[in-house]
Protein backbone atom coordinates (compact mmCIF):
# COMPACT_ATOMS: atom_id res chain seq x y z
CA UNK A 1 6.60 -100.41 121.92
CA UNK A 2 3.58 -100.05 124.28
CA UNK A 3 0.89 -99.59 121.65
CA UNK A 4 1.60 -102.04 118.92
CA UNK A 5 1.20 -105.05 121.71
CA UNK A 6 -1.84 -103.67 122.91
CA UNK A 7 -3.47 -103.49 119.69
CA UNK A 8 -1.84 -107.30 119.34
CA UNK A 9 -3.33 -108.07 122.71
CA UNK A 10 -6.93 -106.56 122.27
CA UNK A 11 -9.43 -108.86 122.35
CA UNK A 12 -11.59 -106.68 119.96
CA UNK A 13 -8.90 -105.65 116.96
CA UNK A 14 -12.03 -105.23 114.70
CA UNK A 15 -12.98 -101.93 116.93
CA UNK A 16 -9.84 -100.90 116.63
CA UNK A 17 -8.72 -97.65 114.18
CA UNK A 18 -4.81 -97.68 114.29
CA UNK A 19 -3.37 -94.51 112.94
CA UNK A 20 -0.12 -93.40 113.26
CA UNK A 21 2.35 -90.55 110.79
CA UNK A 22 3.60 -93.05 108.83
CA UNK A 23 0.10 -95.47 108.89
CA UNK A 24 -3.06 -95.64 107.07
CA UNK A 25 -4.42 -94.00 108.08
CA UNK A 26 -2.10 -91.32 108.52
CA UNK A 27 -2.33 -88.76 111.63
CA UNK A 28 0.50 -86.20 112.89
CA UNK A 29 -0.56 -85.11 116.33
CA UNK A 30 1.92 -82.15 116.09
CA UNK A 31 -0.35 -80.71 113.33
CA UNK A 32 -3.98 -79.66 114.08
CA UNK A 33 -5.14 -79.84 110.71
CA UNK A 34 -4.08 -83.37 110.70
CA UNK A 35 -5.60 -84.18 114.14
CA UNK A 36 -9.13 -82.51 112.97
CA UNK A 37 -8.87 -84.11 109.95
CA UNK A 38 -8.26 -87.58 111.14
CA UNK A 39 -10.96 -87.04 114.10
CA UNK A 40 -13.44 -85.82 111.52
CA UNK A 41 -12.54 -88.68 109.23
CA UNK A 42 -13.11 -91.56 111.52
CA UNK A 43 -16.01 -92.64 114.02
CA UNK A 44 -15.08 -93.83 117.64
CA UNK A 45 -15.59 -93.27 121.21
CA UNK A 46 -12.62 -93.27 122.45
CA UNK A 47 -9.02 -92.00 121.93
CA UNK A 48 -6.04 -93.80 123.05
CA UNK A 49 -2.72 -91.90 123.09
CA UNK A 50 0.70 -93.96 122.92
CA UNK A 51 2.33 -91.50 120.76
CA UNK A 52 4.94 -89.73 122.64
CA UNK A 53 8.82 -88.33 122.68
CA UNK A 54 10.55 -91.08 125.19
CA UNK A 55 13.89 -90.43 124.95
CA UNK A 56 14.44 -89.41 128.32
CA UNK A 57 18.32 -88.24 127.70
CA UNK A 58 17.58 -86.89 124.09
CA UNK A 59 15.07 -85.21 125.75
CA UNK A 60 16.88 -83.84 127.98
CA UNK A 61 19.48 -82.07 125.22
CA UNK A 62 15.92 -79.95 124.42
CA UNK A 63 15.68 -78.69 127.81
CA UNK A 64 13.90 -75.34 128.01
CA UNK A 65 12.99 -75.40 124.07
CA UNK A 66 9.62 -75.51 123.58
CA UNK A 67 10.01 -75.52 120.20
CA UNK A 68 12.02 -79.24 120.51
CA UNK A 69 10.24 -82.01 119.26
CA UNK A 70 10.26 -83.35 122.84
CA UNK A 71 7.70 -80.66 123.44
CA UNK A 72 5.96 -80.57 120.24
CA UNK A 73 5.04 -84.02 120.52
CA UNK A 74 4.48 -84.31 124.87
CA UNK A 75 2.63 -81.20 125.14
CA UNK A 76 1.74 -79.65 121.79
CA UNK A 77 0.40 -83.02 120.08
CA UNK A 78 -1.63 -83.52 123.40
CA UNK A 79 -3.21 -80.43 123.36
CA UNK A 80 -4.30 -80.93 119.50
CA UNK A 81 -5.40 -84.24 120.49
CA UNK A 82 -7.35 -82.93 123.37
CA UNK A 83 -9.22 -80.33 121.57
CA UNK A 84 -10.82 -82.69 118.68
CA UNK A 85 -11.74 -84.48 121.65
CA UNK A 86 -13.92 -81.75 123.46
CA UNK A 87 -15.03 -80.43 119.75
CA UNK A 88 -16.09 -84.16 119.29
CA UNK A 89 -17.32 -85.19 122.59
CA UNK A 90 -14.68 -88.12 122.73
CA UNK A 91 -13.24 -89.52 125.58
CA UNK A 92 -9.35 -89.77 125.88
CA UNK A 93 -6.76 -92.54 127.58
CA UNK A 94 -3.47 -90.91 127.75
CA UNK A 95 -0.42 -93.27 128.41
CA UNK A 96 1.95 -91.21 130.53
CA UNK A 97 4.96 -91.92 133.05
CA UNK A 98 6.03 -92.21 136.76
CA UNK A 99 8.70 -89.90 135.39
CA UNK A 100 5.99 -86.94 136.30
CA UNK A 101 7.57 -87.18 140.23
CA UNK A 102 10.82 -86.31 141.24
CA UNK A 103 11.68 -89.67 142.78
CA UNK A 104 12.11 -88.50 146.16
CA UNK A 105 9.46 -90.06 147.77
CA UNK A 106 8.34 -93.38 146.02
CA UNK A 107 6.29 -95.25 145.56
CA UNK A 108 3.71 -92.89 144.11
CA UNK A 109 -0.19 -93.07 144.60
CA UNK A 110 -2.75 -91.45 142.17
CA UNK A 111 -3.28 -88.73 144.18
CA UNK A 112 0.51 -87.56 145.32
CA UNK A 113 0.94 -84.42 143.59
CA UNK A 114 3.78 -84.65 140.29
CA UNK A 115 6.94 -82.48 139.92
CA UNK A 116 7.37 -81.14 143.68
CA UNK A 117 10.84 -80.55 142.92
CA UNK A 118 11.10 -79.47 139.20
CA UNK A 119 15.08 -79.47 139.17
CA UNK A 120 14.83 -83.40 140.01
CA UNK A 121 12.37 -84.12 136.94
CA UNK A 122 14.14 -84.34 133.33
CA UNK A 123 12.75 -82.49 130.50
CA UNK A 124 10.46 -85.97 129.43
CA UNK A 125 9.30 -85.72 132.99
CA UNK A 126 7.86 -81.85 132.48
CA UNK A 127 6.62 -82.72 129.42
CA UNK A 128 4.37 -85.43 130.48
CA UNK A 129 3.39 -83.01 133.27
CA UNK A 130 2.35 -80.09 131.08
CA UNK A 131 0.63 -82.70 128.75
CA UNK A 132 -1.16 -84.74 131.57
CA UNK A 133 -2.45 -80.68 133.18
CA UNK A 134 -4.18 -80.54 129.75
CA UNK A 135 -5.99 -83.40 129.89
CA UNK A 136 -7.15 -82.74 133.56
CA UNK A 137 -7.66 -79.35 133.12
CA UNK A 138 -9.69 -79.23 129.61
CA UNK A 139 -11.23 -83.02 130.02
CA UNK A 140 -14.12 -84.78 132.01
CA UNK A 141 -13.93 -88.31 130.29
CA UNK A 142 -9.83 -89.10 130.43
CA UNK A 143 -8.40 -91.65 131.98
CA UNK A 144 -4.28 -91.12 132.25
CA UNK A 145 -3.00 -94.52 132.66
CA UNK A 146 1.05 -93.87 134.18
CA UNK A 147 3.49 -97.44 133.93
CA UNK A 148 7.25 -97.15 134.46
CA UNK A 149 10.20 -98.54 132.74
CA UNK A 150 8.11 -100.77 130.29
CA UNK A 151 9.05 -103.93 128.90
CA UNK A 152 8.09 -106.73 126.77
CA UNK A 153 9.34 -109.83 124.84
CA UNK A 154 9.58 -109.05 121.36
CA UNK A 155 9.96 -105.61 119.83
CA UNK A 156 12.48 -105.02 117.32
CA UNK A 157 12.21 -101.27 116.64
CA UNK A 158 13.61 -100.52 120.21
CA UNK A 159 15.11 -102.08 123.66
CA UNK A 160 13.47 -101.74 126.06
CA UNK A 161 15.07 -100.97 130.15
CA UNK A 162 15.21 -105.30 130.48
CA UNK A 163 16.55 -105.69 126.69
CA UNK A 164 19.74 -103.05 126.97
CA UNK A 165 20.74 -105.42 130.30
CA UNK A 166 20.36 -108.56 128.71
CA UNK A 167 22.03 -107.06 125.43
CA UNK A 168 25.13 -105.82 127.92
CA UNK A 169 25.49 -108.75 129.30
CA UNK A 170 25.67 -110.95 126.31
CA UNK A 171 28.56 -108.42 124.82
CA UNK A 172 30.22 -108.92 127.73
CA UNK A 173 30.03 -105.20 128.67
CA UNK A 174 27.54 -105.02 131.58
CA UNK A 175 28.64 -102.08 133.85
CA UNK A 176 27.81 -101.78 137.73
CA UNK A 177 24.19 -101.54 137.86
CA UNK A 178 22.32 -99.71 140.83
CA UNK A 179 21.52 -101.02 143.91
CA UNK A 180 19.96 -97.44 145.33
CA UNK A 181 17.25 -96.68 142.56
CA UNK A 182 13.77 -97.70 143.33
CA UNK A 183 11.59 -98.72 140.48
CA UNK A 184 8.15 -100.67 139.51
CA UNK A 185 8.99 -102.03 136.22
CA UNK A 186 5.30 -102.38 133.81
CA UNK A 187 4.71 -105.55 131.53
CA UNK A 188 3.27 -104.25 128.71
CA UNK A 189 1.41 -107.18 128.18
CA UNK A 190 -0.66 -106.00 131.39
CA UNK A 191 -1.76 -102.53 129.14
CA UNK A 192 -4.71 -104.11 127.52
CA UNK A 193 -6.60 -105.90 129.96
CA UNK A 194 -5.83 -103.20 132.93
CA UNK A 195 -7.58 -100.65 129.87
CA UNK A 196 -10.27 -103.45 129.49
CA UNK A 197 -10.78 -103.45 133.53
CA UNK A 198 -10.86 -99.77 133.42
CA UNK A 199 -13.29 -99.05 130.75
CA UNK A 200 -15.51 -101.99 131.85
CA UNK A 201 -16.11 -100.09 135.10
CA UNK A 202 -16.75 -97.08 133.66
CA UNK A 203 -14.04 -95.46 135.89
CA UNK A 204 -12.01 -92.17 134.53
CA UNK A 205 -8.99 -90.13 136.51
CA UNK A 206 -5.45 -91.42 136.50
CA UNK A 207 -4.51 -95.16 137.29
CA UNK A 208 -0.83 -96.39 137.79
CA UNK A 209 -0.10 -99.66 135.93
CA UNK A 210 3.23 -101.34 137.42
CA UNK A 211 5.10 -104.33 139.25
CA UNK A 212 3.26 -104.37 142.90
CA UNK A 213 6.43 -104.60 144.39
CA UNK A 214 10.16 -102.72 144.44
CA UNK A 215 12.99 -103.39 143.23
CA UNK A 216 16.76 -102.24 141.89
CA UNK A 217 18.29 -102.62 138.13
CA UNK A 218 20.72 -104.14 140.23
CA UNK A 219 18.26 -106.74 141.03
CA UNK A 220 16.44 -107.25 138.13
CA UNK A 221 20.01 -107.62 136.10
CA UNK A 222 20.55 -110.69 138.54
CA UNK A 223 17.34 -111.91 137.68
CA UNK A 224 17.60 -111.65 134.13
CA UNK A 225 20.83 -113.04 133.65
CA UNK A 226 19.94 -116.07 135.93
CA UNK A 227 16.83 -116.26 133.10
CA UNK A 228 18.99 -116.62 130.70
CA UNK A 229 21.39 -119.24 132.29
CA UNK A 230 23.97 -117.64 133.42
CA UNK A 231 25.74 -116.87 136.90
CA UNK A 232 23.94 -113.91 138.61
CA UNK A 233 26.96 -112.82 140.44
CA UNK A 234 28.28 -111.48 136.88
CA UNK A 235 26.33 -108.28 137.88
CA UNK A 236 27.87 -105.75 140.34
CA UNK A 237 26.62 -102.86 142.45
CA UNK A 238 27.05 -99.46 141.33
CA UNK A 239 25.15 -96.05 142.58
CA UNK A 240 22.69 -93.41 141.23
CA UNK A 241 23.37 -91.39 144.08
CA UNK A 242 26.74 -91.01 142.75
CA UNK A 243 25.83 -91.43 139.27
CA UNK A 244 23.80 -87.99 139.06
CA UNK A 245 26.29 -86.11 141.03
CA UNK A 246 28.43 -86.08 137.63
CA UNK A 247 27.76 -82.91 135.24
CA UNK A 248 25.29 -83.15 132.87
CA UNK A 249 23.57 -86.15 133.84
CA UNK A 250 19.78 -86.34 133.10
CA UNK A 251 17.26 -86.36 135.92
CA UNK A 252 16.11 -89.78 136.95
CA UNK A 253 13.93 -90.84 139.71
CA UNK A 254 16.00 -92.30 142.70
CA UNK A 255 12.83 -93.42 145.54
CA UNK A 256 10.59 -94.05 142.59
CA UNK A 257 7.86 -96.41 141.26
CA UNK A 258 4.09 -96.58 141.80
CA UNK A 259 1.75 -97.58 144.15
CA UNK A 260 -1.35 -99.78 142.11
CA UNK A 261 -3.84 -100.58 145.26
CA UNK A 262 -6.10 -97.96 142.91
CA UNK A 263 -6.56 -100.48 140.01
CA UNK A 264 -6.13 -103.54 142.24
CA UNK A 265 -9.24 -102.61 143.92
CA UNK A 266 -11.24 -103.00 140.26
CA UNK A 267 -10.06 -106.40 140.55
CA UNK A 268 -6.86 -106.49 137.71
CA UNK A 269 -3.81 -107.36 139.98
CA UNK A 270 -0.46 -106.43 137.84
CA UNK A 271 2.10 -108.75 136.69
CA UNK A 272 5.48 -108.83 139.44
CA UNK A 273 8.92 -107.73 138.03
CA UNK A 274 9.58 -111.41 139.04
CA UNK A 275 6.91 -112.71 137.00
CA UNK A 276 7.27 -110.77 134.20
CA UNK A 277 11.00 -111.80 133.54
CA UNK A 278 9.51 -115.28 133.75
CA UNK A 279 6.78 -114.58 131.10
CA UNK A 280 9.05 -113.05 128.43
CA UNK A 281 11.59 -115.74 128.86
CA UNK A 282 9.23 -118.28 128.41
CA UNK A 283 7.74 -116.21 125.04
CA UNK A 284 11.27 -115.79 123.60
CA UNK A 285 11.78 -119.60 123.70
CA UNK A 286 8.47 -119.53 121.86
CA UNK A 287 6.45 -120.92 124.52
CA UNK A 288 2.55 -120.30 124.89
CA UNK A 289 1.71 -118.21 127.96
CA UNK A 290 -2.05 -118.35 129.86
């Protein structure tokens, strides 16, 4: 979802190598033979990682196996990657997740440490964790780039957070959304030129990539509907508070989202929640957006 529109959205697509396990060419980051052989095989700087488990409830279901695919891909696949890097003297963008804090205390800065309370972070959440301490740990030239609940305007593979509302509501089977979660929604379409800002600078370390300002699903399902034409008051109030006191629910930040004065101050100011609903209704209808 993420890395197919930034390789759409490059400006440079001639510089680009795009490999993936069922691509040409072909590279299965849970494999190190593959990994050396595909880093051996092919000449670049740079290393961008978008592959990743994201099924945060699936995820979940794996908690504690290392073995799960979750893990294999999060953690395992990163370390693989990271290795060819240092063997190759490569530098490495990792795409990771504000789902490395426990939503306690949001919005998050670069520097606020991750996982503070490890029973409030799902499974995903650790994984990204344990894959980002590799990077930092074994790495000089990384740069982990964290967005949150991402979303674009076309992407058939997979709905994204604003999709599965605007599907719900069009079936007619929208449930209360929450008015208590804190979030900073990402528009993908911000990923390539925030990378471009980034590597133009020459600046490595983590950088969040998200809407500068709060908000609720229960707000942006008001928005979105309204985008769409219809009567905003359709969507009601419901309660994550309430929501993860039932058994088995999976982990989800509550006082979330991300702070972006970090990237802001390199001069790339990202898109608004507000704004973004208004750019991906105006590219479904087809429209050309500056």
């Amino acid at each position: 979802m993420v890395g197919s529109r930034f390789c759409a959205l490059w400006p440079h697509p001639e510089n680009l190598i795009k490999a993936d396990l069922n691509g040409s060419p072909s590279v299965d980051i849970t494999n190190a033979e593959s990994v050396s052989k595909f880093f051996q095989d092919n000449d670049f700087f740079t290393a961008i990682l978008f592959s990743a488990f994201t099924d945060v409830d699936a995820a979940e279901a794996q908690k504690g196996d290392k073995d799960g695919i979750c893990w294999q891909i999060n953690v395992r696949g990163v370390g693989h990657i990271v290795q060819m890097c240092k063997k190759h003297n490569r530098g490495l963008i990792f795409i990771s997740t504000d789902f490395v804090f426990d939503g306690q205390n949001g919005p998050y800065g670069e520097e606020d440490p991750v996982g503070v309370n490890m029973d409030l972070v799902s499974w995903y959440g650790q994984s990204k964790i344990a894959g980002e301490k590799i990077i930092t740990d074994e790495l000089k030239d990384f740069v982990i780039l964290r967005i949150s609940y991402p979303y674009r305007a076309f992407f058939k593979d997979k709905d994204d957070f604003f999709k599965k509302i605007l599907n719900l509501y069009k079936e007619n089977k929208l449930y209360p959304m929450f008015d208590d979660q804190m979030m900073t929604p990402t528009f993908i379409d911000d990923v390539a030129p925030a990378l471009q800002t980034i590597l133009k600078s020459g600046q490595k370390g983590i950088f969040h990539l998200a809407s500068p300002t709060q908000t609720t699903p229960y707000l942006i399902t008001r928005k979105l509907i309204e985008s769409v034409g219809g009567d905003p008051d359709a969507a009601q109030k419901g309660s994550i508070e309430q929501f993860l006191k039932g058994a088995g629910q999976t982990p989800r930040p509550v006082k979330g989202g991300l702070k972006v004065a970090k990237i802001e101050s390199l001069g790339f100011v990202p898109t608004t929640w507000e704004e973004g609903i208004e750019k991906i209704n105006v590219q479904t209808k087809g429209e050309q957006i500056t």
